[in-house]
N, C-alpha and C. Protein backbone atom coordinates (compact mmCIF):
# COMPACT_ATOMS: atom_id res chain seq x y z
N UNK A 1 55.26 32.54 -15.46
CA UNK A 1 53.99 32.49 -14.78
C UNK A 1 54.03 33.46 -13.59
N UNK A 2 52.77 34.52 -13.45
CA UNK A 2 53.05 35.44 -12.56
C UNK A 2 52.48 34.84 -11.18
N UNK A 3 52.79 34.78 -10.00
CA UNK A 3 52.32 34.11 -8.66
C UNK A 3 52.46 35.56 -7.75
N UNK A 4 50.93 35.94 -7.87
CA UNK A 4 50.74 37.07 -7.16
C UNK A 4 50.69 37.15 -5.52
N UNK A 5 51.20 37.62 -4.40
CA UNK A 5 51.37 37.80 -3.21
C UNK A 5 50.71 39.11 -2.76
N UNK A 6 49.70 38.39 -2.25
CA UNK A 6 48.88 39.44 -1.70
C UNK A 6 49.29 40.36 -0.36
N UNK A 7 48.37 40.60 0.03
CA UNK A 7 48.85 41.92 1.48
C UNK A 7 48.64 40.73 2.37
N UNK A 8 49.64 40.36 3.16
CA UNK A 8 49.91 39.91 4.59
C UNK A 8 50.28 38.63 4.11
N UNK A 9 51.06 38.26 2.96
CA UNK A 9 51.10 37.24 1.81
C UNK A 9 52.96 37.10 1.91
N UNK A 10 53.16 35.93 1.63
CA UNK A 10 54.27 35.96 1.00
C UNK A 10 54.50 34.19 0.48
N UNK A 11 55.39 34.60 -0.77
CA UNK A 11 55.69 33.28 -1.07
C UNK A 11 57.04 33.26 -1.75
N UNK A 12 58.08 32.28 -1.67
CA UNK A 12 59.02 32.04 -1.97
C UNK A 12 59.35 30.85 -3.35
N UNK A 13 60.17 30.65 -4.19
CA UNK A 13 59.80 30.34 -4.91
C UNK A 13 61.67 29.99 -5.84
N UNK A 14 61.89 28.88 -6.28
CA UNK A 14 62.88 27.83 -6.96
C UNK A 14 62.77 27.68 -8.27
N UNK A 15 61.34 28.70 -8.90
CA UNK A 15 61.00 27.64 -10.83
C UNK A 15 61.01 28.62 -11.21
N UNK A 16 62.16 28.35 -12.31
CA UNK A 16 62.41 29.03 -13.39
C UNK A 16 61.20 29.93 -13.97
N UNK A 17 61.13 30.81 -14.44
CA UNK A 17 59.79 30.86 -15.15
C UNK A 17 58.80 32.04 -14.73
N UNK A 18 58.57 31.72 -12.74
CA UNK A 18 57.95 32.11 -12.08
C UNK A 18 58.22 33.48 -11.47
N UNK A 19 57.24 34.59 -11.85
CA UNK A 19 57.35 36.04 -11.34
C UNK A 19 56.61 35.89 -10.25
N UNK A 20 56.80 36.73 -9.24
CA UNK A 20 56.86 36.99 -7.72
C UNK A 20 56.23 38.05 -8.17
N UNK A 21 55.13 38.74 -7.45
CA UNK A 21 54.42 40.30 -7.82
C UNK A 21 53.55 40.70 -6.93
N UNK A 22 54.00 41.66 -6.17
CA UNK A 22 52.80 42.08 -5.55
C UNK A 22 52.26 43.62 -5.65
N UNK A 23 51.34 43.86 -5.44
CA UNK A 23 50.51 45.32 -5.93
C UNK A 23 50.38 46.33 -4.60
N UNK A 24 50.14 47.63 -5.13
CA UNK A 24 49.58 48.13 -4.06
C UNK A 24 50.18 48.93 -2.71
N UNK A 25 51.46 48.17 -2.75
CA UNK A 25 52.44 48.82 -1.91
C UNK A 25 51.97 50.67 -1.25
N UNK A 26 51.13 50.56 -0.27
CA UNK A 26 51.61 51.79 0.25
C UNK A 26 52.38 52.03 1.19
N UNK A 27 51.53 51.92 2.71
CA UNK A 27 52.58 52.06 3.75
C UNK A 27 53.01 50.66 4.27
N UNK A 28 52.43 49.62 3.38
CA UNK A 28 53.21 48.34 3.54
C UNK A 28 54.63 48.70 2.64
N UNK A 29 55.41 47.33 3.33
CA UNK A 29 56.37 47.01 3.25
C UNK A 29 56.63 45.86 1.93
N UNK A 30 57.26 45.79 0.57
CA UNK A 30 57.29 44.82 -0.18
C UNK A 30 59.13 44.34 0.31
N UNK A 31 59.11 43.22 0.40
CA UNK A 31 60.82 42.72 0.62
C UNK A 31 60.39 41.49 -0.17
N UNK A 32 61.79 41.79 -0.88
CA UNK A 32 62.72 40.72 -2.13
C UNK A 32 63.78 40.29 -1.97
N UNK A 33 63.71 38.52 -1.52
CA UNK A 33 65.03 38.47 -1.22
C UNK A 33 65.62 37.50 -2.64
N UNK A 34 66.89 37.30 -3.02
CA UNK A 34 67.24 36.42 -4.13
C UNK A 34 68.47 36.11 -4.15
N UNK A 35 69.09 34.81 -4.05
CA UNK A 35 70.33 34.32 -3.96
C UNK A 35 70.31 33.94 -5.59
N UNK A 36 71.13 34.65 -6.18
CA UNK A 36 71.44 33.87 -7.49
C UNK A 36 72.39 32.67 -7.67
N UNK A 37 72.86 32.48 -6.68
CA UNK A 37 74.02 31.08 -6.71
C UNK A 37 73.06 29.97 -7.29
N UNK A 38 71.41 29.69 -5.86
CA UNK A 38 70.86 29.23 -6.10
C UNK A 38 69.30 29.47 -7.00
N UNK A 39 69.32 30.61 -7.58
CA UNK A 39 68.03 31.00 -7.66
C UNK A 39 67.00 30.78 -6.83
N UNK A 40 67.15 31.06 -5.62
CA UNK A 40 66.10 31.21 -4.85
C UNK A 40 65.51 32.53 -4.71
N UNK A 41 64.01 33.38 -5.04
CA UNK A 41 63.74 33.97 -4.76
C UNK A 41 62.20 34.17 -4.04
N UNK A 42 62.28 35.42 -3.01
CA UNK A 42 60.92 35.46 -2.45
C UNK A 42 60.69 36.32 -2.24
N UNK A 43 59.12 36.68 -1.65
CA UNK A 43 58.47 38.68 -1.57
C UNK A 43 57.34 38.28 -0.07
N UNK A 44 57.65 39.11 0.72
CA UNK A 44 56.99 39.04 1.28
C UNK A 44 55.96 40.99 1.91
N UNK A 45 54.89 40.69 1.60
CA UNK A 45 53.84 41.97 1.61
C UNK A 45 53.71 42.27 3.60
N UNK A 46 54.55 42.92 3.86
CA UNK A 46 53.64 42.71 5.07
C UNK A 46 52.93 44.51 5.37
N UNK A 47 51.90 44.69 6.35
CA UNK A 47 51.52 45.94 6.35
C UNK A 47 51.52 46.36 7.55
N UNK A 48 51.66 45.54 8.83
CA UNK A 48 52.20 46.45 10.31
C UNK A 48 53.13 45.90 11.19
N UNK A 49 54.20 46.95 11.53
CA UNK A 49 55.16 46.43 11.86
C UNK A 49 55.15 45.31 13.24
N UNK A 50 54.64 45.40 14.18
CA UNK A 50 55.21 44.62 15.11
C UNK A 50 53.52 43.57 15.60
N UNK A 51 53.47 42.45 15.58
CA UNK A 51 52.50 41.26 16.02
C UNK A 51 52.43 41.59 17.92
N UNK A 52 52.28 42.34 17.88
CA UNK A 52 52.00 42.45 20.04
C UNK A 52 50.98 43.39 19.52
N UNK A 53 50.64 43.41 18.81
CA UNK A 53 50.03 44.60 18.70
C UNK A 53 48.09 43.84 18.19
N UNK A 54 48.49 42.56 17.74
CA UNK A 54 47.26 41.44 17.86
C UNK A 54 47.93 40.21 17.78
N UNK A 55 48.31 39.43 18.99
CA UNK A 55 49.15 38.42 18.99
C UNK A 55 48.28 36.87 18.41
N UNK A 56 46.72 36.95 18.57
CA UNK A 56 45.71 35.97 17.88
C UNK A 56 45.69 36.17 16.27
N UNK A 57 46.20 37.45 15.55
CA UNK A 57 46.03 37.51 14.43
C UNK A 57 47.49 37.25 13.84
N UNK A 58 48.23 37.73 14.88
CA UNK A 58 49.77 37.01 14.29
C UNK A 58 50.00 35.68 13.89
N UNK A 59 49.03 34.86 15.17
CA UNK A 59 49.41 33.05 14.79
C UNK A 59 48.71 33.12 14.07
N UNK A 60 47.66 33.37 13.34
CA UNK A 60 47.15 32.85 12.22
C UNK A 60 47.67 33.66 10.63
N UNK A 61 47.93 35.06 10.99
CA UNK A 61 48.71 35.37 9.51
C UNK A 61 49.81 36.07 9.72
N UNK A 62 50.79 34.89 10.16
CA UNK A 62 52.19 35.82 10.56
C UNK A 62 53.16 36.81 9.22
N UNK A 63 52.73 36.34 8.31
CA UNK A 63 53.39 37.47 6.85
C UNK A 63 52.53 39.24 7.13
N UNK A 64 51.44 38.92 7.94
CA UNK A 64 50.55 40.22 8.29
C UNK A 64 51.78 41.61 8.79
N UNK A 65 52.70 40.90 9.49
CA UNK A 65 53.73 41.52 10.37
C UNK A 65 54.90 41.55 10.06
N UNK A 66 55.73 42.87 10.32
CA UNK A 66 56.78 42.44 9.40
C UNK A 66 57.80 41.27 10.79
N UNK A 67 58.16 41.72 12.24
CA UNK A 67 58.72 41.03 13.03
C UNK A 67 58.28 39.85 13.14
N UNK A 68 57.15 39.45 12.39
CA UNK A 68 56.87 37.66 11.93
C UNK A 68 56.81 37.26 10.85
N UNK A 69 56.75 38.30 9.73
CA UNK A 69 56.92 38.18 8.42
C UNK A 69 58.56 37.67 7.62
N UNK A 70 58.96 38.79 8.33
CA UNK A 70 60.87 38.94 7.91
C UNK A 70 61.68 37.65 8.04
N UNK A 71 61.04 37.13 9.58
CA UNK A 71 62.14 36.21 9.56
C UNK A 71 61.93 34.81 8.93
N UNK A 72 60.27 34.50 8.48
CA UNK A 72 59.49 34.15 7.94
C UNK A 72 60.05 33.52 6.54
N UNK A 73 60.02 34.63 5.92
CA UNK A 73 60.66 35.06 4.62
C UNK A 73 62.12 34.42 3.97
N UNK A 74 63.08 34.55 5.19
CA UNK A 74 64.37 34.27 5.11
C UNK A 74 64.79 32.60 5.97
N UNK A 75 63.48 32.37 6.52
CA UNK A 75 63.54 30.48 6.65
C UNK A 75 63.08 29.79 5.44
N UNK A 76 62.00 30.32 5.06
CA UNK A 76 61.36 29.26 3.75
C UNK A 76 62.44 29.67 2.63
N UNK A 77 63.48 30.68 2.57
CA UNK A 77 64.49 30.86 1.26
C UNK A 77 65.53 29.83 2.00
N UNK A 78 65.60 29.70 2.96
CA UNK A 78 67.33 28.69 3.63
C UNK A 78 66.75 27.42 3.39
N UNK A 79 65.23 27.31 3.20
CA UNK A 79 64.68 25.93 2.99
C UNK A 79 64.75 25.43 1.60
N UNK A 80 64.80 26.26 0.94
CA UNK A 80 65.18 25.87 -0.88
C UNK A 80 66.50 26.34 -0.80
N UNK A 81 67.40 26.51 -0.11
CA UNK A 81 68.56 26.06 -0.48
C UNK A 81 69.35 27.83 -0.10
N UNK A 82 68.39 28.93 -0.15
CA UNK A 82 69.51 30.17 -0.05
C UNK A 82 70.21 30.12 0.76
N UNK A 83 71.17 30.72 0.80
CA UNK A 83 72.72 31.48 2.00
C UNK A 83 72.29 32.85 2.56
N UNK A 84 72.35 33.07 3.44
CA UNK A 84 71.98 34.38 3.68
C UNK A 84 73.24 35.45 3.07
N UNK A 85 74.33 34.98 3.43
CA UNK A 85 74.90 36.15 2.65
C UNK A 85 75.31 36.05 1.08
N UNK A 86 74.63 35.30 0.54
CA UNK A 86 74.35 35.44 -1.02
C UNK A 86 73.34 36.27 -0.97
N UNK A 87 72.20 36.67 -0.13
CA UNK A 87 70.84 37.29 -0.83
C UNK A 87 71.43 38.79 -0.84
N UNK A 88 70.29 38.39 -2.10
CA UNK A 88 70.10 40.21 -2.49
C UNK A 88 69.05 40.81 -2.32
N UNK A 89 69.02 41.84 -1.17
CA UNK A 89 67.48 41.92 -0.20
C UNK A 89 67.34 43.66 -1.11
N UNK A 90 65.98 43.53 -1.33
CA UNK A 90 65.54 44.76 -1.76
C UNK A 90 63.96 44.68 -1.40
N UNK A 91 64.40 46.68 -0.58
CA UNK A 91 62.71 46.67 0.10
C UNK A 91 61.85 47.98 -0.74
N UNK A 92 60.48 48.71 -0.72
CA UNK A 92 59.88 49.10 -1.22
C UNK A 92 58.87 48.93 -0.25
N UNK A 93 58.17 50.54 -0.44
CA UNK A 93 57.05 50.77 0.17
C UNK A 93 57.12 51.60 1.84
N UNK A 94 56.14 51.69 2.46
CA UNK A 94 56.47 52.61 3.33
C UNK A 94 56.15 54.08 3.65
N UNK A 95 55.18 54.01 2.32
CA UNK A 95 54.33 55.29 1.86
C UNK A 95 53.80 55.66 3.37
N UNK A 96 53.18 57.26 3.20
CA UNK A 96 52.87 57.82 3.77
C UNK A 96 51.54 58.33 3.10
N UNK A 97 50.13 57.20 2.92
CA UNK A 97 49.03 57.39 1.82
C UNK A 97 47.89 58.38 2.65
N UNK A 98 47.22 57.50 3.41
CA UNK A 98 46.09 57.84 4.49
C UNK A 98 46.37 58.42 5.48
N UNK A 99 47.32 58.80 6.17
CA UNK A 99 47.60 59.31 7.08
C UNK A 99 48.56 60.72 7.07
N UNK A 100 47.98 61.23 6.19
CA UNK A 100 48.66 62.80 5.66
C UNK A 100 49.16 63.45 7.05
N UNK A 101 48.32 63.62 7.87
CA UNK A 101 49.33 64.28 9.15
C UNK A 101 50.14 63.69 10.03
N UNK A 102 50.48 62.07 9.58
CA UNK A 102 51.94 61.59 10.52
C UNK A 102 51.16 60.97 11.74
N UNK A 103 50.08 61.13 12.50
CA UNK A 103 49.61 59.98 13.93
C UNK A 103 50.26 59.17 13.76
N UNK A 104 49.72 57.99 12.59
CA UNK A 104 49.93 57.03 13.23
C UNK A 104 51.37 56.41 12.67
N UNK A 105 52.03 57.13 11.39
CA UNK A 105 53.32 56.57 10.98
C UNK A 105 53.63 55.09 10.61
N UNK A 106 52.36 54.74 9.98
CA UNK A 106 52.93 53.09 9.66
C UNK A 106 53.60 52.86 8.91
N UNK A 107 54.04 53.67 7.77
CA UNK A 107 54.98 52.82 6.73
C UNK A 107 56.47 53.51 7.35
N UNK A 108 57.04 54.57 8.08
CA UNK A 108 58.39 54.96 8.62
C UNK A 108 58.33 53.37 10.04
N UNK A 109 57.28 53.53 10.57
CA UNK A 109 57.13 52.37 11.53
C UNK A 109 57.71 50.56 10.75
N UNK A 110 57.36 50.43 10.08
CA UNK A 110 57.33 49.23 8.66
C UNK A 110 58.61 49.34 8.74
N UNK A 111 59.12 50.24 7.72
CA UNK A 111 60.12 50.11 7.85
C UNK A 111 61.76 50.44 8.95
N UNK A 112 61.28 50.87 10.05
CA UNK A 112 62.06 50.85 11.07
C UNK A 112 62.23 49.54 11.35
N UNK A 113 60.93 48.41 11.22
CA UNK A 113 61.32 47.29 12.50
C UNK A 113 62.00 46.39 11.66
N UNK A 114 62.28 46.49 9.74
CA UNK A 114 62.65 45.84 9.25
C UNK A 114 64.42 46.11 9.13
N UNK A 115 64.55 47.75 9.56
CA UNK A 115 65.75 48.19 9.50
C UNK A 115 66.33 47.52 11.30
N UNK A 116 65.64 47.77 12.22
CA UNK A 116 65.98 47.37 13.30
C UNK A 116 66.05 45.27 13.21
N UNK A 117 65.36 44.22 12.54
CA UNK A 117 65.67 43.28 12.16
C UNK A 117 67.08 42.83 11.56
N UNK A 118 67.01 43.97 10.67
CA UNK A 118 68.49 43.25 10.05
C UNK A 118 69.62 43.97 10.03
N UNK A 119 69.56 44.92 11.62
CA UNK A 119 70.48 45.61 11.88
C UNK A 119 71.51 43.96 12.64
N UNK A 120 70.25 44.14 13.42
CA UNK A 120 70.28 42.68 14.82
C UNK A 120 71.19 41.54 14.12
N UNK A 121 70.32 41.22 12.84
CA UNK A 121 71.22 40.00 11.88
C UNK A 121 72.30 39.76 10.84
N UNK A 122 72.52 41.26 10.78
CA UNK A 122 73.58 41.81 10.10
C UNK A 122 73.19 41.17 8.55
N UNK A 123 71.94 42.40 8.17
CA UNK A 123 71.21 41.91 6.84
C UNK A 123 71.60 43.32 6.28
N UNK A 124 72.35 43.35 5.10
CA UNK A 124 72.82 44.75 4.32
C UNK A 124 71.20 44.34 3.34
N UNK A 125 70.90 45.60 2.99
CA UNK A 125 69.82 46.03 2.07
C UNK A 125 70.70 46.22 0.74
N UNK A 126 70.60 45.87 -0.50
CA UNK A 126 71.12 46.65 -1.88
C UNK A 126 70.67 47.56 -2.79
N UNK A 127 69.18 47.78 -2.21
CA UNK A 127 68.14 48.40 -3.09
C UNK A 127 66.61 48.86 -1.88
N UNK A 128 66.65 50.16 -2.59
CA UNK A 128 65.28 50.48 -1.59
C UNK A 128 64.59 51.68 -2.48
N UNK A 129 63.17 51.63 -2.25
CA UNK A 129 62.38 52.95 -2.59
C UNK A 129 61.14 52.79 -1.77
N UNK A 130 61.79 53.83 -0.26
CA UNK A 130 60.78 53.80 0.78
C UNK A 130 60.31 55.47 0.69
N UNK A 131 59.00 55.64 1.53
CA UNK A 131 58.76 56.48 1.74
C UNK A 131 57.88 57.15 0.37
N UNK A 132 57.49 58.54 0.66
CA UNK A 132 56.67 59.33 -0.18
C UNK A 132 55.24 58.84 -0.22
N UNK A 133 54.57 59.26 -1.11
CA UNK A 133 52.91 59.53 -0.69
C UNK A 133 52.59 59.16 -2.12
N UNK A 134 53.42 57.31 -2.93
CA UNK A 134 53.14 56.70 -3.54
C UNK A 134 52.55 55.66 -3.09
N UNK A 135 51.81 54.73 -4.34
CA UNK A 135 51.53 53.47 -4.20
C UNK A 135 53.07 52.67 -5.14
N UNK A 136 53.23 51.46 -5.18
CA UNK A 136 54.10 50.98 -5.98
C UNK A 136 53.49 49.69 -5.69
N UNK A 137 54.23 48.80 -7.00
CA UNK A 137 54.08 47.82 -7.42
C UNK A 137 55.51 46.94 -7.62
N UNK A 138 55.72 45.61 -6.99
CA UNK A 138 57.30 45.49 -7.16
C UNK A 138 57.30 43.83 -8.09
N UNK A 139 57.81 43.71 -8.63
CA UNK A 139 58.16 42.21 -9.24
C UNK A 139 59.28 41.56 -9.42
N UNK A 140 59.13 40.07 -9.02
CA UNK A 140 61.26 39.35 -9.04
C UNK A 140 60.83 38.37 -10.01
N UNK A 141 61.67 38.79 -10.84
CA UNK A 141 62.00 37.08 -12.09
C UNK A 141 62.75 36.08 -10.82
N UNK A 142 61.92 34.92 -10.63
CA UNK A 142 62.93 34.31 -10.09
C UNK A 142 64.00 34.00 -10.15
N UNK A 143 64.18 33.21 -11.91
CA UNK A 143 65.65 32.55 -12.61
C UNK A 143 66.54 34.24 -12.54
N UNK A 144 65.95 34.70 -13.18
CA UNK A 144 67.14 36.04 -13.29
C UNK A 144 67.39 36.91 -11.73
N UNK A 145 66.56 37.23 -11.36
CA UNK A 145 66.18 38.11 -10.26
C UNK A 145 66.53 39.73 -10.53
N UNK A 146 65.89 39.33 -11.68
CA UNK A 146 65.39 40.83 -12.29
C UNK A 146 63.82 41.41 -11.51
N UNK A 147 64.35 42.80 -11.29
CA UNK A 147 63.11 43.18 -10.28
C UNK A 147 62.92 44.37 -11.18
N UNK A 148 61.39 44.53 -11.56
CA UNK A 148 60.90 46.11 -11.87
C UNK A 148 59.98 46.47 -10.65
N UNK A 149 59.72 47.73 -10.71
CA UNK A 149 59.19 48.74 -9.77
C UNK A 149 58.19 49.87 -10.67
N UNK A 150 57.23 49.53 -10.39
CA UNK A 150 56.46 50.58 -11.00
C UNK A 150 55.71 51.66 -9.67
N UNK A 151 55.70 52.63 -10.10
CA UNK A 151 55.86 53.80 -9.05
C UNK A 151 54.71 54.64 -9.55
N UNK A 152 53.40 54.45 -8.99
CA UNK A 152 51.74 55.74 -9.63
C UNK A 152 52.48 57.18 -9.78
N UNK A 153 52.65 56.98 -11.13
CA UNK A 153 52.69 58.49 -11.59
C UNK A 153 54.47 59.12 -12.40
N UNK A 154 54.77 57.73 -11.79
CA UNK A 154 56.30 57.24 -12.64
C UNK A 154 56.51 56.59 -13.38
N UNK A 155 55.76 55.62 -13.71
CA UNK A 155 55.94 54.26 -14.55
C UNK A 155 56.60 53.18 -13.99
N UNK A 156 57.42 52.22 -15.01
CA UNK A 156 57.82 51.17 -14.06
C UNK A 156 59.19 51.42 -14.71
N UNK A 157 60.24 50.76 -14.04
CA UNK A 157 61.67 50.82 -14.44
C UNK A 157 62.34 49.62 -13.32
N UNK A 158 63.26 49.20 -13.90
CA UNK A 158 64.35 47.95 -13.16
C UNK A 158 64.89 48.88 -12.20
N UNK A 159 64.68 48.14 -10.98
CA UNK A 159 65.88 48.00 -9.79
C UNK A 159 67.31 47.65 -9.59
């Protein structure tokens, strides 16, 4: 069953069965985290890096952000049972779509505060496809934590 996660979305997830998927990926950020000990896996969409930036829109959609999203992400997986150093964190996205001349830099921004997060928590990444002037699409089998990546203008292929 596919359980789609929208933009500023995330959901985590224990049942067999259940695909994790979210679309669209530009200069957002897609993160996959998955402990196979326990099969816990989760995705969280977020699209700007830091919540000071609208602290009224943070309390109400903290996945919006990744510095409220991230850590977000990695409580509701310790809540079904993951280890942090069992997960297997894989990020995506980070594009550079709308903003062809660099101002405003949100997806190098995206992913800085997620690289500066789990520098802090000593979170190793195993898998990434950031950057470029794609859209992508990312998906986690939960039970397996098989992830494909489909990439506009590449197709899709396993991570």
């Amino acid at each position: 069953m596919k359980i789609i996660v929208g933009i500023s979305d995330m959901k985590v997830s224990n049942t067999p069965g259940e695909v994790l998927i979210t679309y669209s990926l530009g200069s957002c950020i897609g993160l996959v985290i998955w402990d196979p000990q326990v099969k816990v896996g989760g995705l969280l969409h977020y699209m700007l890096p830091e919540s000071k930036l609208d602290k009224d829109r943070a309390q109400k959609r903290p996945h919006m952000f990744g510095d409220t999203g991230i850590p977000a992400l990695f409580k509701a997986a310790y809540e079904l049972g993951a280890v942090k150093s069992r997960l297997i964190v894989t990020a995506v996205g980070g594009s550079q779509l709308l903003d062809t001349a660099g101002v405003f830099n949100i997806g190098k921004r995206n992913y800085a505060i997620m690289k500066k997060l789990f520098e802090r928590n000593k979170v190793a990444v195993a898998r990434e496809d950031i950057g470029g002037t794609v859209n992508r699409t990312i998906s986690l089998d939960v039970k397996t934590g098989r992830i494909l990546l489909k990439v506009s203008g590449k197709g899709e292929f396993e991570l």
